[in-house]
Protein backbone atom coordinates (compact mmCIF):
# COMPACT_ATOMS: atom_id res chain seq x y z
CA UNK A 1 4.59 -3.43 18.11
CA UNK A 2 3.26 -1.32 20.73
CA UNK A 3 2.13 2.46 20.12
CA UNK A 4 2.41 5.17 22.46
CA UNK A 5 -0.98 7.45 23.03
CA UNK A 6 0.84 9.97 21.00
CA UNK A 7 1.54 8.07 18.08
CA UNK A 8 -1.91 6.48 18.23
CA UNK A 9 -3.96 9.64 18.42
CA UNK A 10 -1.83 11.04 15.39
CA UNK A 11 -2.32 7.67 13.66
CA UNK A 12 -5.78 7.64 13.98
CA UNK A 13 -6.29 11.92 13.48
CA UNK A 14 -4.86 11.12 10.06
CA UNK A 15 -7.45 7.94 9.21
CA UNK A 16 -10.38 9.88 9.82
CA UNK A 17 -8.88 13.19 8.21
CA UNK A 18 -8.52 10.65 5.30
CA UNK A 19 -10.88 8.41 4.91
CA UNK A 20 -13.64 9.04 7.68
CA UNK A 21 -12.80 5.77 9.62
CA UNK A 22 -13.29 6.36 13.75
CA UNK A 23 -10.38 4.08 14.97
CA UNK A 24 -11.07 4.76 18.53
CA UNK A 25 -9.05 3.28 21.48
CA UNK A 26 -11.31 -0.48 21.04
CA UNK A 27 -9.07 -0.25 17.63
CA UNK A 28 -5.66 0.63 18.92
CA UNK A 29 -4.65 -3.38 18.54
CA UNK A 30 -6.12 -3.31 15.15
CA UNK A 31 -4.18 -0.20 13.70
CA UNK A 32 -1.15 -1.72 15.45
CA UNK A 33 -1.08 -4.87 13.85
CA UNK A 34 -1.90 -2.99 10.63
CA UNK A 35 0.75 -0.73 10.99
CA UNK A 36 3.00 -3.53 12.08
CA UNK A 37 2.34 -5.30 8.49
CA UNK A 38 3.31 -1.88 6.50
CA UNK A 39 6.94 -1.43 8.82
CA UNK A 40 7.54 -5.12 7.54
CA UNK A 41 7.30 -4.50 4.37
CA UNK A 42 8.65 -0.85 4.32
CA UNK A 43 11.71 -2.20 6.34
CA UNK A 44 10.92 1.02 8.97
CA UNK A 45 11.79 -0.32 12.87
CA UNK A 46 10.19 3.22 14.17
CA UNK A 47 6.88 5.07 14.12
CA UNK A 48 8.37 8.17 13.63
CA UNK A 49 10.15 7.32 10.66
CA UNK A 50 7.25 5.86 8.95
CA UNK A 51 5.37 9.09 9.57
CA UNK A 52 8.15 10.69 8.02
CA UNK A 53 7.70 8.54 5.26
CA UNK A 54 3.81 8.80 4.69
CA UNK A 55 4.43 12.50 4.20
CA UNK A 56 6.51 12.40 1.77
CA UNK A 57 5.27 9.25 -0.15
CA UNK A 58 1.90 9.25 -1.14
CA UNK A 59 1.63 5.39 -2.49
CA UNK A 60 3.10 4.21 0.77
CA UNK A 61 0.39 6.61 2.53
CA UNK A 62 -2.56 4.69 0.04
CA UNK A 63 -1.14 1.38 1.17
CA UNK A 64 -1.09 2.68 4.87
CA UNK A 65 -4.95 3.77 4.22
CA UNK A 66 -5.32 0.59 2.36
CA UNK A 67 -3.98 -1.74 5.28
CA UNK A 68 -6.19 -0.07 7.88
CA UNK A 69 -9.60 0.30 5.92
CA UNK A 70 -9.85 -3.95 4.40
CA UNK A 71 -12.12 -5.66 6.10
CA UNK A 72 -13.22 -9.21 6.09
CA UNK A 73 -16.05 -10.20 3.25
CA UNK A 74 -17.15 -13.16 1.84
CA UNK A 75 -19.90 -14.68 -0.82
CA UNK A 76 -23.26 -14.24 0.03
CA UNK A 77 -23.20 -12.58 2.92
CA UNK A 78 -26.35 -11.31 4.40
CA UNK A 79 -27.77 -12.42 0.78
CA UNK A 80 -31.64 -11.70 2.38
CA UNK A 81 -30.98 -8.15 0.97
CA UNK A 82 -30.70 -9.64 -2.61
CA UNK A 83 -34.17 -10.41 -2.34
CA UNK A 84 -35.21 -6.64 -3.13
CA UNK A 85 -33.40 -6.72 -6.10
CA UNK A 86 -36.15 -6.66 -9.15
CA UNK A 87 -36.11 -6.58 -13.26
CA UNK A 88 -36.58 -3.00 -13.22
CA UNK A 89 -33.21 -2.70 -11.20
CA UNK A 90 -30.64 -1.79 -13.93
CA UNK A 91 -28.27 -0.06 -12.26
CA UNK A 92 -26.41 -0.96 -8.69
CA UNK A 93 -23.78 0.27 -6.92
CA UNK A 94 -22.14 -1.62 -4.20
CA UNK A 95 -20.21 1.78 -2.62
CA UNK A 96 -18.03 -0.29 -0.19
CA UNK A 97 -17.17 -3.51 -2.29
CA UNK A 98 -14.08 -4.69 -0.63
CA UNK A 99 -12.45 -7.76 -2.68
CA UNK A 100 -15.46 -8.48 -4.97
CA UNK A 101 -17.61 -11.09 -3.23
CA UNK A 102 -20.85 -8.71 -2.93
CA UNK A 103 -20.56 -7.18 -6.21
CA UNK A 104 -19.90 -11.07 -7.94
CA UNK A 105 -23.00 -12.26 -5.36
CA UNK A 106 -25.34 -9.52 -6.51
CA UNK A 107 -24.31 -10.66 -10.02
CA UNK A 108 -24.93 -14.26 -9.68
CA UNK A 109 -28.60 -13.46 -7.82
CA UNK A 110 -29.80 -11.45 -10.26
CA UNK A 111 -28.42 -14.03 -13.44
CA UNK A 112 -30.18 -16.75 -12.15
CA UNK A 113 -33.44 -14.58 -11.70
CA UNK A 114 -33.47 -13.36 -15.21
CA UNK A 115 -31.78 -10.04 -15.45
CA UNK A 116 -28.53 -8.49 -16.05
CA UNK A 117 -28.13 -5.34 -14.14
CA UNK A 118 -24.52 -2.71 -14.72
CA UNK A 119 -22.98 -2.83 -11.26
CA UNK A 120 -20.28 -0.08 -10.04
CA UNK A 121 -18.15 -1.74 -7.61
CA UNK A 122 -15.94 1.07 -5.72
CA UNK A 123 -13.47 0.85 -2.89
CA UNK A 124 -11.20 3.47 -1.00
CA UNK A 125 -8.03 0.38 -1.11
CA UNK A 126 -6.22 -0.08 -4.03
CA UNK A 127 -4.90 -3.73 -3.46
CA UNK A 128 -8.70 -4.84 -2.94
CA UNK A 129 -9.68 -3.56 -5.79
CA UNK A 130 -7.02 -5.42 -8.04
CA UNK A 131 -8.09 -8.76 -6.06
CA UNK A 132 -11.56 -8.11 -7.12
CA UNK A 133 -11.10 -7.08 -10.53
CA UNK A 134 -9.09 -10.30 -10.73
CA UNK A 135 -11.62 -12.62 -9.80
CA UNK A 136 -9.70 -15.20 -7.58
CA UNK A 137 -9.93 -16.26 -4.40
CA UNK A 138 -9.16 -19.42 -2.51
CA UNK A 139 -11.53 -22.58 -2.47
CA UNK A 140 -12.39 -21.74 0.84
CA UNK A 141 -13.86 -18.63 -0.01
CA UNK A 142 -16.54 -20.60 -1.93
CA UNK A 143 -17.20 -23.71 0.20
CA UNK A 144 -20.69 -22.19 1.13
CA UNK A 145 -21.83 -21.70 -2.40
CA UNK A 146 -24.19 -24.35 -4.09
CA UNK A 147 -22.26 -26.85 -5.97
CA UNK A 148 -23.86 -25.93 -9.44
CA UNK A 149 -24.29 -22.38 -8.90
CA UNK A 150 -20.10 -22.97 -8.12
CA UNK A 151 -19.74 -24.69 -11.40
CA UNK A 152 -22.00 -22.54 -13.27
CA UNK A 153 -20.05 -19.17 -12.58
CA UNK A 154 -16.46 -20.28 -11.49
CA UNK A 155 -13.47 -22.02 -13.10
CA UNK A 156 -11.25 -23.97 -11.07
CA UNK A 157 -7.65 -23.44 -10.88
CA UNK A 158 -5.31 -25.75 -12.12
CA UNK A 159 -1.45 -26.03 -11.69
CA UNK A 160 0.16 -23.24 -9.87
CA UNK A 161 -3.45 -21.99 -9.51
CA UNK A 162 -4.80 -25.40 -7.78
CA UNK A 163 -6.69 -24.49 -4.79
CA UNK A 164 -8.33 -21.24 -6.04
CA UNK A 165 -11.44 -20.60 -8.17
CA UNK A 166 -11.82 -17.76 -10.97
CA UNK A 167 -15.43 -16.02 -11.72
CA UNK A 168 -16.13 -16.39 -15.12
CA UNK A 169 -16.10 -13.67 -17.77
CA UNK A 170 -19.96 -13.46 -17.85
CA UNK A 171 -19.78 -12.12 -14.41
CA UNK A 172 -16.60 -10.08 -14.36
CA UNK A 173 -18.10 -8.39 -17.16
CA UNK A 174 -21.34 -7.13 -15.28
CA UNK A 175 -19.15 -5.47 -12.73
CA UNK A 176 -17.03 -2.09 -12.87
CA UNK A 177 -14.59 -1.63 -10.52
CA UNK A 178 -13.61 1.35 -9.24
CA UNK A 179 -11.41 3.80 -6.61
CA UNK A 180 -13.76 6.07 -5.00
CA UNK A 181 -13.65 7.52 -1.48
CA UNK A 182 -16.88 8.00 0.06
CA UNK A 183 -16.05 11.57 1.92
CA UNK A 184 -14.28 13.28 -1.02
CA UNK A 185 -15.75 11.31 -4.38
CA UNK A 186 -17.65 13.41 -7.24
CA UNK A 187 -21.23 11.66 -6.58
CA UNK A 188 -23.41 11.30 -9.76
CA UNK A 189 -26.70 12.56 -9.50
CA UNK A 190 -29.87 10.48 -9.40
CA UNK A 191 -27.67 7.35 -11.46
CA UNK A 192 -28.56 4.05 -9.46
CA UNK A 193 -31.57 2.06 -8.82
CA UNK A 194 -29.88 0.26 -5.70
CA UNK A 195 -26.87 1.28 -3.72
CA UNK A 196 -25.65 -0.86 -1.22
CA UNK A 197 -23.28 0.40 1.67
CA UNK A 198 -22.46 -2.77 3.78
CA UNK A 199 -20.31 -2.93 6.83
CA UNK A 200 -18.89 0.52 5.85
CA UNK A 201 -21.06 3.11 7.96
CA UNK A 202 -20.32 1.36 11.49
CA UNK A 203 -16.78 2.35 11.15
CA UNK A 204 -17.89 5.93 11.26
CA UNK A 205 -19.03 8.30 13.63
CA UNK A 206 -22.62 9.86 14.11
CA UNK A 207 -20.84 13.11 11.67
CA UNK A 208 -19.53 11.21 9.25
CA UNK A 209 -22.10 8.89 8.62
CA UNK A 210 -24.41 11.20 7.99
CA UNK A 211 -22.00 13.31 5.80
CA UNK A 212 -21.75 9.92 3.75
CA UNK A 213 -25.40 8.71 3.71
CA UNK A 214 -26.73 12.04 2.58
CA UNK A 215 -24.40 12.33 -0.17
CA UNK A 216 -25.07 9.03 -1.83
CA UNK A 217 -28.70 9.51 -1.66
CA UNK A 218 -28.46 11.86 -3.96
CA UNK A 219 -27.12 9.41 -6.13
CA UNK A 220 -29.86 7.09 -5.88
CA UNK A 221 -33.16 7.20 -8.26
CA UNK A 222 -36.81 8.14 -6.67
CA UNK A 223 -38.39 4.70 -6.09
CA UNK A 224 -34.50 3.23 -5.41
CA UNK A 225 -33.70 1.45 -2.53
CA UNK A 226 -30.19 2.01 0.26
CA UNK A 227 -29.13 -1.11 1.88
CA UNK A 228 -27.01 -1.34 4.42
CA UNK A 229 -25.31 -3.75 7.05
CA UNK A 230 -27.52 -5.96 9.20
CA UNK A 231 -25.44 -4.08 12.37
CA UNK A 232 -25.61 -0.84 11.04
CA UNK A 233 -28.46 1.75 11.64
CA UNK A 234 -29.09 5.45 10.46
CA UNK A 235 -30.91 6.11 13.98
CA UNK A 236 -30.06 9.21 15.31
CA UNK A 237 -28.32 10.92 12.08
CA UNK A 238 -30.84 13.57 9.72
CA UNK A 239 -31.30 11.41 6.58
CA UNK A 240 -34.31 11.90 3.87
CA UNK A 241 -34.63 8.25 3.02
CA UNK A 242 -37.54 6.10 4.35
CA UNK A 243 -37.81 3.04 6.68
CA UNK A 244 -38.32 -0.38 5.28
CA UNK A 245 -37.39 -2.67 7.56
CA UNK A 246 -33.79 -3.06 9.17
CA UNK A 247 -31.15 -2.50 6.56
CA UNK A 248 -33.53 -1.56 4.23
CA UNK A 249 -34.32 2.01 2.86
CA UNK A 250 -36.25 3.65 0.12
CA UNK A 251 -36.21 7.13 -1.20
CA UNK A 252 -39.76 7.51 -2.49
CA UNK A 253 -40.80 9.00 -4.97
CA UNK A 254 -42.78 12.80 -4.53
């Protein structure tokens, strides 16, 4: 399907009203084959009539929100960041966790080092939040992970559920998942020792970016570190954390 500038600017108006995402005209293919999934499903054949029907229907809007905002993840990824994680790290919250795998990864890094942090897992979608509190995911999600770290923390499908993987209890147990929405969520104050916010912040303008980064530092401990995506930056927004190294921030202690 093919939107009109019209339907496209009030498309995208209503993402970033919603959930801070800048869908600008680079993403017009992207929200159309997005919205083209939710019309399937719905059984809509217009634009018009699904806005009628996001109006009325807030689940259908979630899923809407949902469809646009899941983005692609996998295990390990950019895993150098782990390597900050420490003993004295109880506390972690992964604010943009997607399906599971950095929240599960994080787990599995800091198990095999010795410790057993509580990690808060929270995501704006709905449906990949129940995949992640699920724990299963095709054997090609895995094929990068070590052999025995696979064995040691997965259980492999059998019958209808040949071909997919399960993370053990031991993990799923570390990690709390949970809807939040990073422009209108009730931030705790001062609660984690490590938040990361992967792959989240690009999708938002200069504003809204630093709407977002300033509220979760005050969520984060003195001495705690903010990670974020190795293509992400907070150059050019007013921030109060301090310069690592790329990716890496600290708010330091006074």
């Amino acid at each position: 399907m093919e939107l009109s500038r019209k339907e496209f600017q009030i498309l995208s108006a209503l993402v970033y009203k919603l959930s801070g995402i800048n869908l600008h005209e680079g993403k017009k293919s992207l929200l159309e084959a997005r919205l083209g999934k939710r019309l399937r499903a719905t059984g809509i054949n217009s634009v018009k009539e699904y806005l009628l029907l996001i109006e009325r229907d807030e689940n259908e809007l979630r899923n809407f929100l949902d469809a646009v905002s899941t983005n692609h993840t996998y295990f390990f990824r950019e895993s150098h960041h782990f390597e900050y994680l420490q003993e004295k790290h109880a506390t972690i919250w992964c604010a943009a966790c997607s399906s599971g795998e950095e929240p599960y990864s994080i787990a599995i890094y800091c198990l095999e080092r010795g410790f057993k942090p509580t990690i808060l897992a929270t995501d704006i979608s709905i449906n990949v939040l129940k995949k992640a509190k699920a724990g299963i995911y095709p054997l090609e999600k895995v094929k990068s992970i070590n052999k025995e770290i696979l064995k040691k923390y997965f259980e492999k499908g059998v019958g209808k559920w040949e071909g997919y993987v399960r993370v053990k209890e031991q993990l799923r147990g570390m990690v709390t998942f949970k809807r939040f929405n990073l422009l209108k969520g009730q931030v705790p104050i001062e609660a984690f020792d490590v938040i990361f916010c992967r792959n989240v912040l690009i999708y938002f303008n200069r504003q809204t970016k630093e709407f977002v980064v300033n509220r979760l530092f005050k969520a984060l401990k003195w001495g705690g570190y903010f990670i974020i995506g190795g293509a992400e930056s907070l150059t050019g927004i007013t921030h109060s954390l301090s310069y690592v190294k790329p990716s890496i921030y600290l708010k330091e202690a006074t």
